[in-house]
PDB file of N, CA and C in Angstrom:
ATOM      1  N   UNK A   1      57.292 -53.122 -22.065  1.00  0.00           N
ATOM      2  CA  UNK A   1      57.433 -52.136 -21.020  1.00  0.00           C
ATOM      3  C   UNK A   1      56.090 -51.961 -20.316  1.00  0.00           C
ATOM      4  N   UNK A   2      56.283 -51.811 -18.909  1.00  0.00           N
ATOM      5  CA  UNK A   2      55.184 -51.772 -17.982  1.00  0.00           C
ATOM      6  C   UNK A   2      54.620 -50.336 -18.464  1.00  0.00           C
ATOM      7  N   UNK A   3      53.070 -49.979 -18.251  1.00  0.00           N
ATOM      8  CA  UNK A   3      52.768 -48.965 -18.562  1.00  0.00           C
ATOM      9  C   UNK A   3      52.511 -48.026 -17.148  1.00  0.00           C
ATOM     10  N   UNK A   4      52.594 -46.860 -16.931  1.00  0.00           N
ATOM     11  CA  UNK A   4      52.938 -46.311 -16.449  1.00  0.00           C
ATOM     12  C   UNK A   4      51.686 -45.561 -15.519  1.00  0.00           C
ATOM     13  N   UNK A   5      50.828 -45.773 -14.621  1.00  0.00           N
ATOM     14  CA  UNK A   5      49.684 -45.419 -14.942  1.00  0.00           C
ATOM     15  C   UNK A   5      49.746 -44.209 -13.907  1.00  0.00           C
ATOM     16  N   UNK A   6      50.342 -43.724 -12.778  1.00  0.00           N
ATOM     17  CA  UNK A   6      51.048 -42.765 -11.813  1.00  0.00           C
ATOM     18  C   UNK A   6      51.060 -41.963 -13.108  1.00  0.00           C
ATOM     19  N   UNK A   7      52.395 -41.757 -13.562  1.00  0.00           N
ATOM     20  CA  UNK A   7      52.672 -40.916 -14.371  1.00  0.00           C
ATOM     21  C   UNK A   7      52.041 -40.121 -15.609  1.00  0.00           C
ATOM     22  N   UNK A   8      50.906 -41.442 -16.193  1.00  0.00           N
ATOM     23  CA  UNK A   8      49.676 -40.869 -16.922  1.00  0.00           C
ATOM     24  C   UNK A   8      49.119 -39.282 -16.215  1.00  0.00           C
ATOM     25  N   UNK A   9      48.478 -40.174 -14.976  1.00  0.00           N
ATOM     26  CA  UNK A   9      47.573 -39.630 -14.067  1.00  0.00           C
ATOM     27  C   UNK A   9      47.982 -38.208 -13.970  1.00  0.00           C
ATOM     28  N   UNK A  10      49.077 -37.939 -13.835  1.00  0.00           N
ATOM     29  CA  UNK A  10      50.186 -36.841 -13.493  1.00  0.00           C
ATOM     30  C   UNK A  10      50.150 -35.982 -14.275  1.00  0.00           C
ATOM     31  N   UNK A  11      50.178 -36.644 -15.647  1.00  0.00           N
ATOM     32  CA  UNK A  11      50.599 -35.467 -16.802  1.00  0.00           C
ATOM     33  C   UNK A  11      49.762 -35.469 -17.783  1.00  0.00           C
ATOM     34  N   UNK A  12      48.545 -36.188 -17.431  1.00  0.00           N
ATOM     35  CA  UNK A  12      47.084 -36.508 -18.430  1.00  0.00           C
ATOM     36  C   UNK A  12      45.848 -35.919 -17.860  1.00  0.00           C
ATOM     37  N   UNK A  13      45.553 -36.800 -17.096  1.00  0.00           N
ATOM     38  CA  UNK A  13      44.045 -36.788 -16.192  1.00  0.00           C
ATOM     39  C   UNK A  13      44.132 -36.159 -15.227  1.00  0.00           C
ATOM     40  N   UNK A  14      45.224 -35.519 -14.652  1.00  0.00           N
ATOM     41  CA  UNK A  14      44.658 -34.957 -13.700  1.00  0.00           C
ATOM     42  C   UNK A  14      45.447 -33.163 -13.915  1.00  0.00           C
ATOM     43  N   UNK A  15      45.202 -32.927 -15.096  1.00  0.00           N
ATOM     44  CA  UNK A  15      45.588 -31.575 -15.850  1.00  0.00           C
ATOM     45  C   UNK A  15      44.611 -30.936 -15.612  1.00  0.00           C
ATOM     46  N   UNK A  16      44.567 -29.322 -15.452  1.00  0.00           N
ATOM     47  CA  UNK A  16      43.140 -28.782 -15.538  1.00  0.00           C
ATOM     48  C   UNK A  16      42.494 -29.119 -17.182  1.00  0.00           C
ATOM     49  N   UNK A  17      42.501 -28.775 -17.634  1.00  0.00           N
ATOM     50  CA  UNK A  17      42.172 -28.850 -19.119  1.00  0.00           C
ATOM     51  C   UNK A  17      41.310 -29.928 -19.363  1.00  0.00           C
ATOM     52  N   UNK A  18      42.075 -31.523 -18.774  1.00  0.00           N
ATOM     53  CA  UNK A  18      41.138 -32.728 -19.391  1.00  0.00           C
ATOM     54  C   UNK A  18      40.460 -32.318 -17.866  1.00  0.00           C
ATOM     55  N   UNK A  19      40.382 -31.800 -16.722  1.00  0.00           N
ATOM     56  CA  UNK A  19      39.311 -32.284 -15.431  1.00  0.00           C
ATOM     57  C   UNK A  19      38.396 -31.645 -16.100  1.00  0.00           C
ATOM     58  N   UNK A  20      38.404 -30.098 -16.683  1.00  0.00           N
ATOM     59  CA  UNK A  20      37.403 -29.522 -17.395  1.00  0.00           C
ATOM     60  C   UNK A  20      36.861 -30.032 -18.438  1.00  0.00           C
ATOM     61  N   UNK A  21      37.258 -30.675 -18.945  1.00  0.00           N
ATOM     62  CA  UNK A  21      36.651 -31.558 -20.530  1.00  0.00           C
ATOM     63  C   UNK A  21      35.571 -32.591 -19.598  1.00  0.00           C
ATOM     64  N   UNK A  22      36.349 -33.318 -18.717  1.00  0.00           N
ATOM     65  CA  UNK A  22      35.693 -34.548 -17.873  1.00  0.00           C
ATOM     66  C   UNK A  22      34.164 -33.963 -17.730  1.00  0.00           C
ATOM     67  N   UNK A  23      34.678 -32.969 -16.668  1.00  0.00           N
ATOM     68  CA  UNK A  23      33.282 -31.709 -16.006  1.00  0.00           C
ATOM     69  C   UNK A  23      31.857 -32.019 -16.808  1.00  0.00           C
ATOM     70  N   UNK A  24      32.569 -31.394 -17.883  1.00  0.00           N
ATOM     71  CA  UNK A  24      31.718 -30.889 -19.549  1.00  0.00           C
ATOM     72  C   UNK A  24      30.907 -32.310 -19.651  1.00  0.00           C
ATOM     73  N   UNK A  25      31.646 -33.613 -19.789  1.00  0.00           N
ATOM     74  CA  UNK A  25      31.348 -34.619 -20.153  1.00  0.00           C
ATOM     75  C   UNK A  25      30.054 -35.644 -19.087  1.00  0.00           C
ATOM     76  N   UNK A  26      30.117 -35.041 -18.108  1.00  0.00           N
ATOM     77  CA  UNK A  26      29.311 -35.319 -17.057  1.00  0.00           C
ATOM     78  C   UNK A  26      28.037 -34.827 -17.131  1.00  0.00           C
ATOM     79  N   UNK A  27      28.515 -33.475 -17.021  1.00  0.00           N
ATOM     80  CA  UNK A  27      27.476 -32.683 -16.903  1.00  0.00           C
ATOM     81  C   UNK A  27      26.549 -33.248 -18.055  1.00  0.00           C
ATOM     82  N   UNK A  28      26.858 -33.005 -19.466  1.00  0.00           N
ATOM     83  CA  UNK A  28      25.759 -33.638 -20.554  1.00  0.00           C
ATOM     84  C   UNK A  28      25.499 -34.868 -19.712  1.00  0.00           C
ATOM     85  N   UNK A  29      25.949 -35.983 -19.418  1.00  0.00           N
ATOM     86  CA  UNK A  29      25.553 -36.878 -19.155  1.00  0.00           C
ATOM     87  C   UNK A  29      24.222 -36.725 -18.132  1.00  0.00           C
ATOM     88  N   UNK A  30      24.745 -36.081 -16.942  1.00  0.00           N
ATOM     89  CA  UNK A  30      23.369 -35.874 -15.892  1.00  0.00           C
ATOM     90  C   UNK A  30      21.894 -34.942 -16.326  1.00  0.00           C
ATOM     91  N   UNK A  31      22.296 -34.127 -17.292  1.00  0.00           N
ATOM     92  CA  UNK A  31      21.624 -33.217 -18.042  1.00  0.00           C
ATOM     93  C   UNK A  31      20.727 -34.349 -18.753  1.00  0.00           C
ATOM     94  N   UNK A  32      21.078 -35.218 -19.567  1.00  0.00           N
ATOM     95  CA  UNK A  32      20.241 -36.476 -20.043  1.00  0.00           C
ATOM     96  C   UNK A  32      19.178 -37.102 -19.328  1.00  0.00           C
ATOM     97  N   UNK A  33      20.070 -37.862 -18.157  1.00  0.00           N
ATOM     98  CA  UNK A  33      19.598 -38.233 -17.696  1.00  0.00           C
ATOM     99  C   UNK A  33      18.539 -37.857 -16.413  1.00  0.00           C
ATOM    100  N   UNK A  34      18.565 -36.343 -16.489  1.00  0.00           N
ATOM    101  CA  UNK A  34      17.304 -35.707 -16.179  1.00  0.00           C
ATOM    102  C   UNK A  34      16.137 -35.522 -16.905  1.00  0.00           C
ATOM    103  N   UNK A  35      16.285 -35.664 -18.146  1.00  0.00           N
ATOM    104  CA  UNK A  35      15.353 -35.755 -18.970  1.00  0.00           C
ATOM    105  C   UNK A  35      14.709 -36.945 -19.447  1.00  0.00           C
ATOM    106  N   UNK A  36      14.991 -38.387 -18.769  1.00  0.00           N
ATOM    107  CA  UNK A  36      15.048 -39.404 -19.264  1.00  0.00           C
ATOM    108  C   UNK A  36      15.328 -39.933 -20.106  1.00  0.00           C
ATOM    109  N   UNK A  37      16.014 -39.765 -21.008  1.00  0.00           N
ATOM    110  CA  UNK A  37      17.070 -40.064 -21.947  1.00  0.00           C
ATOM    111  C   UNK A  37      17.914 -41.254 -21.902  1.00  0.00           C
ATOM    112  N   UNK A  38      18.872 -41.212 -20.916  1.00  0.00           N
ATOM    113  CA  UNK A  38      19.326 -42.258 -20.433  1.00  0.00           C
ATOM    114  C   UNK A  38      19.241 -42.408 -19.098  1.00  0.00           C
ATOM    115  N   UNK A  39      19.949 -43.828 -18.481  1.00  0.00           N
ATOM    116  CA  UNK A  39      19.789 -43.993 -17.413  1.00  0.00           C
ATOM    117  C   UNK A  39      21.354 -45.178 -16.898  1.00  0.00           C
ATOM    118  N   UNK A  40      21.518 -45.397 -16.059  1.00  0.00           N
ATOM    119  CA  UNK A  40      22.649 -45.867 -15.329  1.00  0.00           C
ATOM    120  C   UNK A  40      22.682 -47.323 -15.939  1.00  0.00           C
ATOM    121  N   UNK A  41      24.137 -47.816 -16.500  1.00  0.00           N
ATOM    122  CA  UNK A  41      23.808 -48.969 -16.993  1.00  0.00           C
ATOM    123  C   UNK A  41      22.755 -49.385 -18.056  1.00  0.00           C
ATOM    124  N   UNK A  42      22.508 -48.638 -18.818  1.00  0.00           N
ATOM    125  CA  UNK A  42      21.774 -49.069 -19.777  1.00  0.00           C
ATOM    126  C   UNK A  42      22.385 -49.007 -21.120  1.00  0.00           C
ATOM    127  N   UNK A  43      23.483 -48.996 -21.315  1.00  0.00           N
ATOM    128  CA  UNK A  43      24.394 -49.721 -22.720  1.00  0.00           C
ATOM    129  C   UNK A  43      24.299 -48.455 -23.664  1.00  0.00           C
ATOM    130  N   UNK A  44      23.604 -46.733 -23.549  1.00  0.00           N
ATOM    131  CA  UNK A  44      24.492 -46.359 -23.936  1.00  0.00           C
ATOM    132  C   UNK A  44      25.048 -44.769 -23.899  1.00  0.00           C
ATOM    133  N   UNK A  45      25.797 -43.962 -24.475  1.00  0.00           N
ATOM    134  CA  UNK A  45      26.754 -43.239 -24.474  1.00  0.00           C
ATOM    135  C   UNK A  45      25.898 -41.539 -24.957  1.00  0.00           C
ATOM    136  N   UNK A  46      26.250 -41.015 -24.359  1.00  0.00           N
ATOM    137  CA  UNK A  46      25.460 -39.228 -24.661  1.00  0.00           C
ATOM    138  C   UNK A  46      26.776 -39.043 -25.278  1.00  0.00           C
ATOM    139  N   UNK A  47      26.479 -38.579 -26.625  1.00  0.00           N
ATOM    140  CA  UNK A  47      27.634 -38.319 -27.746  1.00  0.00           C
ATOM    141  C   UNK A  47      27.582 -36.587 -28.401  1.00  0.00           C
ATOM    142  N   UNK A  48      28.360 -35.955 -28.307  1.00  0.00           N
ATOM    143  CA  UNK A  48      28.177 -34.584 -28.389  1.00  0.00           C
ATOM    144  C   UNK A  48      28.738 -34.984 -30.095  1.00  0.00           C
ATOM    145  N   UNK A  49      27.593 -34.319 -30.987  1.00  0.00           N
ATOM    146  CA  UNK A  49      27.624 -34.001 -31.956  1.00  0.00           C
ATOM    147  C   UNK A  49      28.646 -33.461 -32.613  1.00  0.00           C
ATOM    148  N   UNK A  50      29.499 -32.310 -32.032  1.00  0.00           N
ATOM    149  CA  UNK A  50      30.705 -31.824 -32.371  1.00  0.00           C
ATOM    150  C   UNK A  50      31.822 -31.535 -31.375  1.00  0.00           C
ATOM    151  N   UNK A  51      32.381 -32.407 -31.395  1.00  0.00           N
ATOM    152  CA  UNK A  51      33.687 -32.933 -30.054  1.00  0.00           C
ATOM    153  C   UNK A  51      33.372 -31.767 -29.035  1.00  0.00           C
ATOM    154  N   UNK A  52      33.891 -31.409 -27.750  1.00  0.00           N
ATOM    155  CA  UNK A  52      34.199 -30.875 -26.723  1.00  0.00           C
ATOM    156  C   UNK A  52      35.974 -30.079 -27.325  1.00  0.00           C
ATOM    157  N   UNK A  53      36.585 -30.629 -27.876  1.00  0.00           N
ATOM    158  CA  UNK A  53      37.794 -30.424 -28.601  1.00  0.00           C
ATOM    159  C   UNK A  53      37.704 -29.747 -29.375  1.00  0.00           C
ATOM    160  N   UNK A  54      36.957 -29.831 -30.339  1.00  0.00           N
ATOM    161  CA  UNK A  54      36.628 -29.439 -31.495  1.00  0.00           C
ATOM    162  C   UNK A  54      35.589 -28.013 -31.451  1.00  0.00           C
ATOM    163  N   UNK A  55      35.543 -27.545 -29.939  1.00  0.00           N
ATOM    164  CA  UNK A  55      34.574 -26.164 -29.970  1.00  0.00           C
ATOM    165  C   UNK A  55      33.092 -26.536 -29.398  1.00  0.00           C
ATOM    166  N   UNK A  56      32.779 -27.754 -29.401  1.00  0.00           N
ATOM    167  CA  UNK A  56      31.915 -28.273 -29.317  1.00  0.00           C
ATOM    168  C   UNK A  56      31.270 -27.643 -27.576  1.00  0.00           C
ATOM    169  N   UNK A  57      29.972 -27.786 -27.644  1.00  0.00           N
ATOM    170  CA  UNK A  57      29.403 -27.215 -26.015  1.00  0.00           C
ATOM    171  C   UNK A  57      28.331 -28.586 -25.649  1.00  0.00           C
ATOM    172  N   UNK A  58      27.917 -28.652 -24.097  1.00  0.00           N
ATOM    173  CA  UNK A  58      27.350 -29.276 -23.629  1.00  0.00           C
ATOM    174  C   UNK A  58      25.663 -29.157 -24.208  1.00  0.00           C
ATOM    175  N   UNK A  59      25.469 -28.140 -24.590  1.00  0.00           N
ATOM    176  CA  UNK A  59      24.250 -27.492 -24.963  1.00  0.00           C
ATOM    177  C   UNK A  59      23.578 -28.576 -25.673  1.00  0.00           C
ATOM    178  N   UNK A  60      22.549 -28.525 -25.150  1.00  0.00           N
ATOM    179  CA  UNK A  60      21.204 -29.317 -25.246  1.00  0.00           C
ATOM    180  C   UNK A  60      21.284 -29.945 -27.163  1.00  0.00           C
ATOM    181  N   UNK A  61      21.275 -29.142 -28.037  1.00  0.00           N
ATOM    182  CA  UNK A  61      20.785 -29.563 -29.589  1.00  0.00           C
ATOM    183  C   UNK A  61      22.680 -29.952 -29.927  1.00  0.00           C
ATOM    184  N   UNK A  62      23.804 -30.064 -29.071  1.00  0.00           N
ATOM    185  CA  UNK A  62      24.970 -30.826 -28.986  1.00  0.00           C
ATOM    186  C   UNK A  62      24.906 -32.217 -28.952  1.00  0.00           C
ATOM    187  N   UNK A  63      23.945 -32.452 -28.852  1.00  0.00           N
ATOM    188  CA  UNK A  63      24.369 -34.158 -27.519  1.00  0.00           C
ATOM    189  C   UNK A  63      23.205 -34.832 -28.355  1.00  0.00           C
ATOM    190  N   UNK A  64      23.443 -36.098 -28.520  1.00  0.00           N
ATOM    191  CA  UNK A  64      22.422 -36.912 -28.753  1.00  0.00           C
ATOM    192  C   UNK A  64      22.808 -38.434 -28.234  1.00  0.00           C
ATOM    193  N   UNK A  65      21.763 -39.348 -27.868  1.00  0.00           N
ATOM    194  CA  UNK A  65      22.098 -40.704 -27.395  1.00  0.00           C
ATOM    195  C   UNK A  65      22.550 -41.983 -28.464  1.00  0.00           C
ATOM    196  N   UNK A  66      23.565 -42.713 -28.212  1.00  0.00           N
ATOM    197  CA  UNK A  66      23.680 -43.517 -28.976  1.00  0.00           C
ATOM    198  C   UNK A  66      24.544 -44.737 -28.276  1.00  0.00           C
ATOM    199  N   UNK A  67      24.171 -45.949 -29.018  1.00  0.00           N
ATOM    200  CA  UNK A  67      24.394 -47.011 -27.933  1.00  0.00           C
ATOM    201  C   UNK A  67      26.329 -47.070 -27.937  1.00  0.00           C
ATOM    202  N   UNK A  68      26.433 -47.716 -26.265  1.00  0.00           N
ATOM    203  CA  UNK A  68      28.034 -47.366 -26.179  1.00  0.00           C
ATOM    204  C   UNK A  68      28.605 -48.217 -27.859  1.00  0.00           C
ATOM    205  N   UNK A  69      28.182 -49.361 -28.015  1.00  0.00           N
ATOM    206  CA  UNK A  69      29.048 -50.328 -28.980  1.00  0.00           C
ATOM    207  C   UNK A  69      29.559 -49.347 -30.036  1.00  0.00           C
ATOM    208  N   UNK A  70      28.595 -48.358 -30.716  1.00  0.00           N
ATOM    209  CA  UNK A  70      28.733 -47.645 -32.214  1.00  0.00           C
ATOM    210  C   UNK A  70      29.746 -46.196 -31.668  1.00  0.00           C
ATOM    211  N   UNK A  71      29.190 -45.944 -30.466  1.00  0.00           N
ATOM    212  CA  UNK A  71      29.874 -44.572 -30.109  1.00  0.00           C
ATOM    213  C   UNK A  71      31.906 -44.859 -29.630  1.00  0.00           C
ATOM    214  N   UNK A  72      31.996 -46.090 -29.592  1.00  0.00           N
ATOM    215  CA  UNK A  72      33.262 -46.121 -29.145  1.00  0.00           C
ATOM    216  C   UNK A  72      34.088 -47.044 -29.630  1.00  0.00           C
ATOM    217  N   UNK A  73      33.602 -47.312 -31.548  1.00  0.00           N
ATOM    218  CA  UNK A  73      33.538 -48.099 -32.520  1.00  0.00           C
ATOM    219  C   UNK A  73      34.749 -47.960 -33.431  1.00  0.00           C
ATOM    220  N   UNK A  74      34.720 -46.809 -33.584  1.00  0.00           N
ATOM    221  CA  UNK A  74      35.760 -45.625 -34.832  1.00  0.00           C
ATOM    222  C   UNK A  74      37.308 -45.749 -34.314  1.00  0.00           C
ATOM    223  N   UNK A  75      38.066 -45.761 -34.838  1.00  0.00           N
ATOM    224  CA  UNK A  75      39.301 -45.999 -34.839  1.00  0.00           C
ATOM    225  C   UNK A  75      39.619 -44.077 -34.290  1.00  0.00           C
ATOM    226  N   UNK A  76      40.884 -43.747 -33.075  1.00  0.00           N
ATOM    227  CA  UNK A  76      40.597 -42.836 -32.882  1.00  0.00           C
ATOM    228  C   UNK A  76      42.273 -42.645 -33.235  1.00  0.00           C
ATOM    229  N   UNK A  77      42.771 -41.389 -33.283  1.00  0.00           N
ATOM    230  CA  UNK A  77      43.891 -40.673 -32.895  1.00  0.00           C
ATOM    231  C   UNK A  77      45.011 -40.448 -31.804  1.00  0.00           C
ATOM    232  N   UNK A  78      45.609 -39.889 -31.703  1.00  0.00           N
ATOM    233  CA  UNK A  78      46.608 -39.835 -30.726  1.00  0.00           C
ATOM    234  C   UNK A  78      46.105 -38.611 -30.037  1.00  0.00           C
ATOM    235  N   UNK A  79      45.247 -37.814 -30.465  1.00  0.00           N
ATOM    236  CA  UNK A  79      44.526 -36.428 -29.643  1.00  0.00           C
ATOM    237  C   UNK A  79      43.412 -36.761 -29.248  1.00  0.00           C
ATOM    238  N   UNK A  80      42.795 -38.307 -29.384  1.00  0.00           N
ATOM    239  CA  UNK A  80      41.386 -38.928 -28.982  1.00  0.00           C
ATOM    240  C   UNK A  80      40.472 -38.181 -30.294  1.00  0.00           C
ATOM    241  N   UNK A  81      40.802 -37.752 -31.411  1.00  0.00           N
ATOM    242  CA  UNK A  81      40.022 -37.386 -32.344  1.00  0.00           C
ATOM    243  C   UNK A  81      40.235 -38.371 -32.962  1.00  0.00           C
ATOM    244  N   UNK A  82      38.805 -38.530 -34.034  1.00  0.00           N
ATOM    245  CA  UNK A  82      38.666 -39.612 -35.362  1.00  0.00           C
ATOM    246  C   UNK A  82      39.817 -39.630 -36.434  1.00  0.00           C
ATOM    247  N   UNK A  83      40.318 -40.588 -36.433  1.00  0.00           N
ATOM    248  CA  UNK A  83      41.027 -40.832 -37.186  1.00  0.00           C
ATOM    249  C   UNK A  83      40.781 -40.967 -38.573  1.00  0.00           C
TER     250      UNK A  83
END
């Protein structure tokens, strides 16, 4: 079966809930990369210490850098949590 990617969009990504998670997820990101931390294309991933899901905040001693390969390594869930 063809996958559906309209209908994702519809009833996934473009929910308030995940645009606000997205938001969250940015923001650490540019927050980094104001600090030089990371930078565009450079292989890897600002990883919040304790999910965004999970209660977790953008806040500075949240987030730490780690390369994309290890950060997107883990076998995940059907809620995008660790399995």
């Amino acid at each position: 079966m063809a996958r559906n990617y309209r209908n994702e969009y519809d009833k996934y990504h473009s929910s308030p809930e995940q645009k606000a998670r997205r938001a969250a997820r940015n923001k650490a990101r540019r927050q980094m990369e104001r600090e030089g931390k990371v930078s565009k294309g450079d292989g890897n991933d600002v990883n919040h210490v304790r999910p965004l899901v999970k209660g977790g905040s953008t806040d500075k001693t949240n987030l730490k850098v780690i390369p994309a390969s290890k950060n997107r390594s883990f076998k995940r869930n059907k809620n995008a949590g660790m399995a």
